[in-house]
C-alpha atoms as a PDB file:
ATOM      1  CA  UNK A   1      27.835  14.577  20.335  1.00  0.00           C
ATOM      2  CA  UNK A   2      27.050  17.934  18.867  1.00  0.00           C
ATOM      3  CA  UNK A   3      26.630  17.576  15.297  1.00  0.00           C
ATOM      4  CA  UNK A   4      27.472  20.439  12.327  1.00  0.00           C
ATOM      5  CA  UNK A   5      26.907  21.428   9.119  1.00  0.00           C
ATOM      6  CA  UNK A   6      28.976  23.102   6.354  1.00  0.00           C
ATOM      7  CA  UNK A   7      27.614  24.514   3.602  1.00  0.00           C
ATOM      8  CA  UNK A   8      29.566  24.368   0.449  1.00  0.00           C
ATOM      9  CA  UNK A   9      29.474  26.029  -2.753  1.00  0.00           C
ATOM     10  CA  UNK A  10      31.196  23.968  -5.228  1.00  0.00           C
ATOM     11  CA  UNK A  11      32.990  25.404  -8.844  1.00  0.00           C
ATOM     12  CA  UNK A  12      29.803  24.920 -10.922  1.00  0.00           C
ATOM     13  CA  UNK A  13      27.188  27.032  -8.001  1.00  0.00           C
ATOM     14  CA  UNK A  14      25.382  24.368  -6.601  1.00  0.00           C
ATOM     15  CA  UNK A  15      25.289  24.075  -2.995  1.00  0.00           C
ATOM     16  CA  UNK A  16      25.440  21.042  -0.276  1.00  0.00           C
ATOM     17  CA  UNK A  17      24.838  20.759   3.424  1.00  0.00           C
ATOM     18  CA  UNK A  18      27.551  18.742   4.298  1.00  0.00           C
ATOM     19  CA  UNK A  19      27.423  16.661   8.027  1.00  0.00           C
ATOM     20  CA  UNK A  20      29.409  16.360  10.613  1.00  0.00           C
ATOM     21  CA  UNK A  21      29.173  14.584  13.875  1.00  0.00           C
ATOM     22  CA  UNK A  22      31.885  16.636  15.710  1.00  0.00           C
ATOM     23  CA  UNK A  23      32.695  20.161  15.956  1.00  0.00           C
ATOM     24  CA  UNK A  24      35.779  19.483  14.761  1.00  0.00           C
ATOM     25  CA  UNK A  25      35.352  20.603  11.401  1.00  0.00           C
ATOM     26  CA  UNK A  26      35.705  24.274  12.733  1.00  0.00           C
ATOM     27  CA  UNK A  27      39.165  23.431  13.225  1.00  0.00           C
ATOM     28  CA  UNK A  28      39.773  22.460   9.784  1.00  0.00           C
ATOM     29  CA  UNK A  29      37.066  24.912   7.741  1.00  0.00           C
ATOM     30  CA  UNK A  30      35.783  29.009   8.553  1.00  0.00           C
ATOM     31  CA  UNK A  31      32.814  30.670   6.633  1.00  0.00           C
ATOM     32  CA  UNK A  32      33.617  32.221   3.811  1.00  0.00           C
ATOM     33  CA  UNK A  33      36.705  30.482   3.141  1.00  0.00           C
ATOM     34  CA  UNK A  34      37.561  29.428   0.031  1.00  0.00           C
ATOM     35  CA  UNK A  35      39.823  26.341  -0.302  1.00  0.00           C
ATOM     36  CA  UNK A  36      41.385  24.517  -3.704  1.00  0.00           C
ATOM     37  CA  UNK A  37      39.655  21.901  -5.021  1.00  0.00           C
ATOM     38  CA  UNK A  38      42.390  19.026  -3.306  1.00  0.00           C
ATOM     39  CA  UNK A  39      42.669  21.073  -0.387  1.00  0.00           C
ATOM     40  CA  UNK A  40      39.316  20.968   0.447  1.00  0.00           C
ATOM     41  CA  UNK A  41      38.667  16.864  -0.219  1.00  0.00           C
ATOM     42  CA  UNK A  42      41.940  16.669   1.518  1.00  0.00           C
ATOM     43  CA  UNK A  43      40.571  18.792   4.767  1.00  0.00           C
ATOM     44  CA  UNK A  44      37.035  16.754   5.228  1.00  0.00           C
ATOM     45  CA  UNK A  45      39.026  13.578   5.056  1.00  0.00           C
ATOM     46  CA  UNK A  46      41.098  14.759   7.900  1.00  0.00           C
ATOM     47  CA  UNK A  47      38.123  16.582   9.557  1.00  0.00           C
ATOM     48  CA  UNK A  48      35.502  14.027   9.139  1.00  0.00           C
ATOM     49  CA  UNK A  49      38.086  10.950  10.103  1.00  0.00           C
ATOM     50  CA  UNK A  50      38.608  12.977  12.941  1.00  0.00           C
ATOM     51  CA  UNK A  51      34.732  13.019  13.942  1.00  0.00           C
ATOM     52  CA  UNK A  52      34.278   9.421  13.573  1.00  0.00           C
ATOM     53  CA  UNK A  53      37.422   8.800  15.545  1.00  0.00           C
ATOM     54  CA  UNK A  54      35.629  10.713  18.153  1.00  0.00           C
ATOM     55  CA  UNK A  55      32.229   9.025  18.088  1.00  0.00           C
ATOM     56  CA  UNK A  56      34.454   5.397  18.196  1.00  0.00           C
ATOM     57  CA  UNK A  57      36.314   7.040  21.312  1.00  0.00           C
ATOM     58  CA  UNK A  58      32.932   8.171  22.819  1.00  0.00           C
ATOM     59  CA  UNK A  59      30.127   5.100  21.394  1.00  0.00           C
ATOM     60  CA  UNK A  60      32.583   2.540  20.583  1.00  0.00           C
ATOM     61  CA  UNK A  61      31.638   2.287  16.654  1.00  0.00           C
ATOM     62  CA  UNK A  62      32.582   4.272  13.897  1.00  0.00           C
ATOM     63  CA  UNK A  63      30.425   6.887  12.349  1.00  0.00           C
ATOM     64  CA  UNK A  64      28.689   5.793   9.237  1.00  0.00           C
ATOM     65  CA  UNK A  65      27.687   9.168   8.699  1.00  0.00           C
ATOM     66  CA  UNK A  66      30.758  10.773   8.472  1.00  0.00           C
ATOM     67  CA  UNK A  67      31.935   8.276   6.337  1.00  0.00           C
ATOM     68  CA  UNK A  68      28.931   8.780   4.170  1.00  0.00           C
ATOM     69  CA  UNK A  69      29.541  12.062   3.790  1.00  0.00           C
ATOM     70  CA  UNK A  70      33.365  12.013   2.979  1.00  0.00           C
ATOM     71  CA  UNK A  71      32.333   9.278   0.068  1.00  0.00           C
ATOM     72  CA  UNK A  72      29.375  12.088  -1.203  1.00  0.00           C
ATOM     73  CA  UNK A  73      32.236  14.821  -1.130  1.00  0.00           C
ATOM     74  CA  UNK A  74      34.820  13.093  -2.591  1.00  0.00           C
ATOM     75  CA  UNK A  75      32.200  12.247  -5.514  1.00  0.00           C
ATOM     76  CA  UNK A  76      31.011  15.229  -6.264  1.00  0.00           C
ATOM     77  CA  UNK A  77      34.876  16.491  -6.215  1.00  0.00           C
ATOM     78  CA  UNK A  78      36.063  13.969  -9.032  1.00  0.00           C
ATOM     79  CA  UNK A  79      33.472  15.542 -11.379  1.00  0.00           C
ATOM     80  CA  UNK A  80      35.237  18.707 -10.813  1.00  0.00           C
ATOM     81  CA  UNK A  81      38.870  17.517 -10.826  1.00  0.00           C
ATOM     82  CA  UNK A  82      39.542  18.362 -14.583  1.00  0.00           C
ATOM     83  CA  UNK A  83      38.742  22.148 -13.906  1.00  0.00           C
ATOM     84  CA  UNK A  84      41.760  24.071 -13.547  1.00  0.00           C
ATOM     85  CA  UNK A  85      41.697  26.239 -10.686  1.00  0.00           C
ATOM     86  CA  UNK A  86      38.835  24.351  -9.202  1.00  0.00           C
ATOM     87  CA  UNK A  87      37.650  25.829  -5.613  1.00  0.00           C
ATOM     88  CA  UNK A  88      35.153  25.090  -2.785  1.00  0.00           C
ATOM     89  CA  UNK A  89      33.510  27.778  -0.629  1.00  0.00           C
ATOM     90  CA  UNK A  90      32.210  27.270   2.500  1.00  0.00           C
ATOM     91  CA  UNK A  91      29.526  29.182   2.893  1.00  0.00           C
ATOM     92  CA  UNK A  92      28.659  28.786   6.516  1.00  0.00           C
ATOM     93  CA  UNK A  93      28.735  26.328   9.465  1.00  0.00           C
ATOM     94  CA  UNK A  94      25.514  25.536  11.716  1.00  0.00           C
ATOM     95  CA  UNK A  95      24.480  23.726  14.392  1.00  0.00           C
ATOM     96  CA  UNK A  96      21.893  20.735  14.256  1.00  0.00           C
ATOM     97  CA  UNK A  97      19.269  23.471  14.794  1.00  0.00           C
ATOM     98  CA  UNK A  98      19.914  25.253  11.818  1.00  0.00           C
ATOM     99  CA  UNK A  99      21.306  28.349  13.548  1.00  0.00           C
ATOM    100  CA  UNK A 100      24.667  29.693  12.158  1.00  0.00           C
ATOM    101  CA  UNK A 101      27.987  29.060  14.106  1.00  0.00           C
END
């Protein structure tokens, strides 16, 4: 399955390459968009359930990775939660290769 990446830039500055094992997360995410705190945990659940529905659909097992990475997310999120007006950029999606979508 094609894998991507989106690269966030959460409410303190520091930046994460976050995984995905679907395209799908270009349905849920653009570059450059900038998404409320909530929003944004509550968009790479949906995305990233998405992608491991499609890796069960295609390899008959879930995707730990996607998983992993909603749990990392989610994490990082609940040290931000107390911030009003906390928000998430995404900086930019790319492909396994490293070359911007």
């Amino acid at each position: 399955m094609p894998e991507l990446y989106f690269h966030v830039r959460w409410p303190d500055g520091e930046t994460q390459r976050c995984y995905s094992p679907s395209m799908v997360i270009e349905d849920h995410f653009t570059t450059g968009g900038v998404y409320e705190l909530g929003d944004f945990v509550e968009r790479s659940r949906t995305a990233l359930g998405v992608a491991s529905d499609r890796v069960r659909e295609k390899y008959g097992f879930a995707c730990i990775g996607a998983s992993d990475q909603l749990a990392q997310i989610e994490e990082t999120a609940a040290a931000y939660a107390s911030l009003d007006g906390a928000k998430v950029a995404v900086e930019a999606l790319s492909n396994a290769d490293g070359s911007v979508r």
